[in-house]
Protein backbone atom coordinates (compact mmCIF):
# COMPACT_ATOMS: atom_id res chain seq x y z
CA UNK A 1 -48.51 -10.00 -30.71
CA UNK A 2 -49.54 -6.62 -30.48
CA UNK A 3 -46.99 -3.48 -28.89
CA UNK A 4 -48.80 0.04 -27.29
CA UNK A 5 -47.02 2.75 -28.40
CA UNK A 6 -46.32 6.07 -27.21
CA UNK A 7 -49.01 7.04 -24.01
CA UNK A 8 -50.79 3.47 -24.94
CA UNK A 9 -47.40 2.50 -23.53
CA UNK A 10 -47.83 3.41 -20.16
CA UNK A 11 -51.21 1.68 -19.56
CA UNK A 12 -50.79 -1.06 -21.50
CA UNK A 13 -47.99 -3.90 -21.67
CA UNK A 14 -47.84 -6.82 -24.61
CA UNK A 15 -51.04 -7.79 -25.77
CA UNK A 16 -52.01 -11.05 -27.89
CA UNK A 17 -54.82 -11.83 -30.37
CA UNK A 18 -55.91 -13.01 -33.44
CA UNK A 19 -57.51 -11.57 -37.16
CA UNK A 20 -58.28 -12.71 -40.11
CA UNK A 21 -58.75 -11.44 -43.41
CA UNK A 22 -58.97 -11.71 -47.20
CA UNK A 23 -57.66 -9.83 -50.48
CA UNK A 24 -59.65 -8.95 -53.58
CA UNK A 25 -56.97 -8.92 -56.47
CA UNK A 26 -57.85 -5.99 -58.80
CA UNK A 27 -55.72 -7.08 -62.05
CA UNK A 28 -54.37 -10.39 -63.33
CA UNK A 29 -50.71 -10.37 -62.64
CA UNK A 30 -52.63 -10.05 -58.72
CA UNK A 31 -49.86 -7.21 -57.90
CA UNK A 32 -52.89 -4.91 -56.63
CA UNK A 33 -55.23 -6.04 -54.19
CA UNK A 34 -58.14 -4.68 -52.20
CA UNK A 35 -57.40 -6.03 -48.65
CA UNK A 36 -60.16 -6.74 -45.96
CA UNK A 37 -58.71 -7.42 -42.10
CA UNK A 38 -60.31 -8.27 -38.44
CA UNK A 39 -58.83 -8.58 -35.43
CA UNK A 40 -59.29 -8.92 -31.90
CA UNK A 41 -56.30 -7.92 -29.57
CA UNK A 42 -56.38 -8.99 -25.76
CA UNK A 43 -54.62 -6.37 -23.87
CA UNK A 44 -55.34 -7.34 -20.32
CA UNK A 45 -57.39 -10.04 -18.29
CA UNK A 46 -58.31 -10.73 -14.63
CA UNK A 47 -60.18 -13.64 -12.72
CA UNK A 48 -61.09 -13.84 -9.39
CA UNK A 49 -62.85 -16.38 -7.24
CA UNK A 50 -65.77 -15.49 -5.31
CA UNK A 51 -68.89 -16.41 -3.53
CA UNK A 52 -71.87 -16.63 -6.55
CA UNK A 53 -73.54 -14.22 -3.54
CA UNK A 54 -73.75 -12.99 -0.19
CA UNK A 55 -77.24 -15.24 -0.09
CA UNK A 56 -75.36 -18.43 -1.86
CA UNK A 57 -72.13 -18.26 -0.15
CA UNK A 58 -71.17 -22.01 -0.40
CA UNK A 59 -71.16 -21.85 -4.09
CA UNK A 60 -67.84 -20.15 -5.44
CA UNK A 61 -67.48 -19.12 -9.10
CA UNK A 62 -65.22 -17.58 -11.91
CA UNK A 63 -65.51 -13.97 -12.62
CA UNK A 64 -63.52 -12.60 -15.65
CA UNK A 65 -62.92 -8.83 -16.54
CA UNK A 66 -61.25 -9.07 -20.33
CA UNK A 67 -59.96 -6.16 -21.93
CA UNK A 68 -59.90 -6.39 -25.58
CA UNK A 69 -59.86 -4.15 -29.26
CA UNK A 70 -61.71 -5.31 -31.60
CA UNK A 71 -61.05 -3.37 -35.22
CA UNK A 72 -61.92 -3.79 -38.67
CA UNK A 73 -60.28 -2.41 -42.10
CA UNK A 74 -60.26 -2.40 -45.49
CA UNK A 75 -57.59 -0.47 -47.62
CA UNK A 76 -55.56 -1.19 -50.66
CA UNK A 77 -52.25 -3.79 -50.46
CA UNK A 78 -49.58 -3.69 -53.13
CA UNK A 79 -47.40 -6.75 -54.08
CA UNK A 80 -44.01 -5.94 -55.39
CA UNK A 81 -42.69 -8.86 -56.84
CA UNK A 82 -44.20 -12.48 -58.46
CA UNK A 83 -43.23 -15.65 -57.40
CA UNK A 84 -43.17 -17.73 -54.47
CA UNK A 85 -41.65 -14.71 -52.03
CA UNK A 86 -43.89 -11.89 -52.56
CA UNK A 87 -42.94 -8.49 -50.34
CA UNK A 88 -45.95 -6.06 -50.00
CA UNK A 89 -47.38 -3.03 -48.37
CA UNK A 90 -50.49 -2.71 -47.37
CA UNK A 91 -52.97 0.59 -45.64
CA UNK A 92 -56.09 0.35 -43.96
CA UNK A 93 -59.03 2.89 -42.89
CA UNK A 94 -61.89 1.39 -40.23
CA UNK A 95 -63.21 1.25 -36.96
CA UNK A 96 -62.00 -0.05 -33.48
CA UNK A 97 -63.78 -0.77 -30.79
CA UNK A 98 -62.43 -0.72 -27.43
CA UNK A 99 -64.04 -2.90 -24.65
CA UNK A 100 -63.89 -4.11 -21.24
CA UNK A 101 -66.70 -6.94 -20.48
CA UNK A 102 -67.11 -9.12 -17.20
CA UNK A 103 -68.47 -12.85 -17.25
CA UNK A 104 -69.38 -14.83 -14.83
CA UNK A 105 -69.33 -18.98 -14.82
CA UNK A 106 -69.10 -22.07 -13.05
CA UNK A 107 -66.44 -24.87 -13.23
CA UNK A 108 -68.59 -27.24 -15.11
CA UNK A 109 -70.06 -24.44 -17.89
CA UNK A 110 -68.16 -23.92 -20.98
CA UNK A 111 -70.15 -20.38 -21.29
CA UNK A 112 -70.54 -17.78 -19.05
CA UNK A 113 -73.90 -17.92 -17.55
CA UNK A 114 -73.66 -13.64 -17.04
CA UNK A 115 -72.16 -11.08 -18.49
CA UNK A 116 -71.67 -7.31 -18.69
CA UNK A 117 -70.15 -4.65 -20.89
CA UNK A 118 -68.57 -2.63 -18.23
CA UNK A 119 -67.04 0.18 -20.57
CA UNK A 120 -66.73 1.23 -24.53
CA UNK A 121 -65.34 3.29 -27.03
CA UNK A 122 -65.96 3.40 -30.94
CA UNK A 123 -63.03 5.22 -33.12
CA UNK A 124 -61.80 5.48 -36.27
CA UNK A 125 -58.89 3.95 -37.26
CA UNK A 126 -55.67 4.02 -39.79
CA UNK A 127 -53.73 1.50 -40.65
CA UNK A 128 -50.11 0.93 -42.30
CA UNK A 129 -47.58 -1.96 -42.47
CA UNK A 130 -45.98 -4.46 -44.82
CA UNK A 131 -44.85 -7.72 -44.78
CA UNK A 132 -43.58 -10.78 -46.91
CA UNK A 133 -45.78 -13.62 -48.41
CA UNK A 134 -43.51 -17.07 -48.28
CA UNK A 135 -44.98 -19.76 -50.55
CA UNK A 136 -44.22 -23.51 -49.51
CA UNK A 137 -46.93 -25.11 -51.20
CA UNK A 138 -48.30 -25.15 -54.87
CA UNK A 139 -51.05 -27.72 -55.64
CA UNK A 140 -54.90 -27.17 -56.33
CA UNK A 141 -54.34 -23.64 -54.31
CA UNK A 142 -51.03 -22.18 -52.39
CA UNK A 143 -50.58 -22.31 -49.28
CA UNK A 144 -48.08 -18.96 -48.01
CA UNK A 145 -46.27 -18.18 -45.12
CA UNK A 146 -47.44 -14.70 -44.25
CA UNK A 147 -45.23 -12.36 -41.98
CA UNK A 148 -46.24 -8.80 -41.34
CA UNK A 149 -45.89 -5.78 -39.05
CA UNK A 150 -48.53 -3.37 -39.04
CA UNK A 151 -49.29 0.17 -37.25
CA UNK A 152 -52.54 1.04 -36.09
CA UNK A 153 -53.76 4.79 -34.99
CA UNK A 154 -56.39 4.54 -32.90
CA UNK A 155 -56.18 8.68 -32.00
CA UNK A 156 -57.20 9.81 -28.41
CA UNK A 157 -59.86 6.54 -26.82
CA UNK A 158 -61.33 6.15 -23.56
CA UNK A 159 -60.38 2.99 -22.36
CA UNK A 160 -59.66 0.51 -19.08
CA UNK A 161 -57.13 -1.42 -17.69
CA UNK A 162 -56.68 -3.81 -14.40
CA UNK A 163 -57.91 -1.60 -11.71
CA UNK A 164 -59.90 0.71 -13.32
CA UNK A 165 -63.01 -0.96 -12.18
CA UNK A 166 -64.05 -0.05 -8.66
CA UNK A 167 -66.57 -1.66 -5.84
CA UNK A 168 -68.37 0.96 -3.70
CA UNK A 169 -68.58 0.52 -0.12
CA UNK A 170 -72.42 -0.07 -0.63
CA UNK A 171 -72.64 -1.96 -3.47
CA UNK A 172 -72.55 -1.58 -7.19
CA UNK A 173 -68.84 -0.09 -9.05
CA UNK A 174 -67.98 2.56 -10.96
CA UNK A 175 -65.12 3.11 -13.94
CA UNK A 176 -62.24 4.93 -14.11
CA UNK A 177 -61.70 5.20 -17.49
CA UNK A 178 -58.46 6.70 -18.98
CA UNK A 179 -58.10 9.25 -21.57
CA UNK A 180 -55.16 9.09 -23.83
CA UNK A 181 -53.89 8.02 -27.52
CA UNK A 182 -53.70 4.35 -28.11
CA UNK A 183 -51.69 3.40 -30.55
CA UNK A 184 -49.95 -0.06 -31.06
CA UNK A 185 -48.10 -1.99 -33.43
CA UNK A 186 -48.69 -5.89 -34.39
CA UNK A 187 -46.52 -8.45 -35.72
CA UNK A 188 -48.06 -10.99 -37.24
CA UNK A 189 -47.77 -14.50 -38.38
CA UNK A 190 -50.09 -16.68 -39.96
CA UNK A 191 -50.86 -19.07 -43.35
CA UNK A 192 -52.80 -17.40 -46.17
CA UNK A 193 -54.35 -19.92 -48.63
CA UNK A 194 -55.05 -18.69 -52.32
CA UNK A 195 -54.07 -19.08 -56.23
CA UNK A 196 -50.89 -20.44 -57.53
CA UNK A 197 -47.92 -18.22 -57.39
């Protein structure tokens, strides 16, 4: 689950997603690690039913405007403790890439037959958070419960929400992006799978 902060905030409500990432341990008592992350947060999403075309009116079909991030880090990530319950802190530097796309499909396709990137913006980004490793099970590799809250700066982006996409009175649209910081924190929950405790 991912929180906008500050003016992110006032565009943006709760946002969901996924990531997934690895750790390069940098010394045998693996208290220092070099920590590699993706993610994808969905921050809004909008489908409406319409004619395929003013030519094929009898055939109705999905289209989907999705508003997503899409970021990727890499920073160090500090273990303080051994064992099975293993608190750490983590930072990140990277990239994220804001994006609203629009598909189009049918009711029988499992792809969308069309699509479009409507709007973009590329920024850098820094990360910080921590969180707590919970092991609960030791065999040929651990398997860990892995909790974690993590803040992301994103700095001033261009971006869109619901309704910043316009049709003209002739045809075609035009965006309305907005202008502002967007910042957001995610709390996370997952399984990490790796050596023995």
């Amino acid at each position: 689950m991912a929180a906008p902060v500050g003016e992110f905030n006032d565009h943006v409500e709760l946002a969901g997603g996924l990531g997934l990432g690895g750790l390069l341990y940098l010394n045998d008592q693996r208290y220092a690690a070099l920590r590699l992350e993706g993610n994808l947060v969905i921050y809004g999403s909008e489908t409406i039913r319409t004619p395929l075309s003013p030519t094929v009116p009898f055939v109705d079909v999905d289209v989907r405007t999705t508003n997503s991030i899409l970021s990727a880090g890499v920073g160090p990530q500090v273990f303080l403790t051994r064992g099975a319950i293993r608190p750490y802190v983590f930072g990140t530097v990277g990239l994220s890439y804001f994006v609203t796309e629009t598909s189009v499909q049918g009711d029988y396709d499992e792809e969308p037959f069309a699509s479009t990137t409507n709007f973009d913006d590329l920024n850098l980004s820094l990360g910080g958070g921590g969180g707590l490793s919970v092991g609960f099970y030791q065999g040929e590799v651990a398997l860990n419960l892995d909790l974690s809250v993590a803040y992301s700066h994103n700095g001033l982006t261009e971006y869109l929400t619901k309704g910043d996409l316009r049709r003209l009175p002739r045809g075609g649209w035009v965006a309305d992006p907005i202008l502002s910081d967007a910042n957001l924190v995610t709390y996370r929950v997952g399984i990490s799978v790796g050596p023995g405790w």
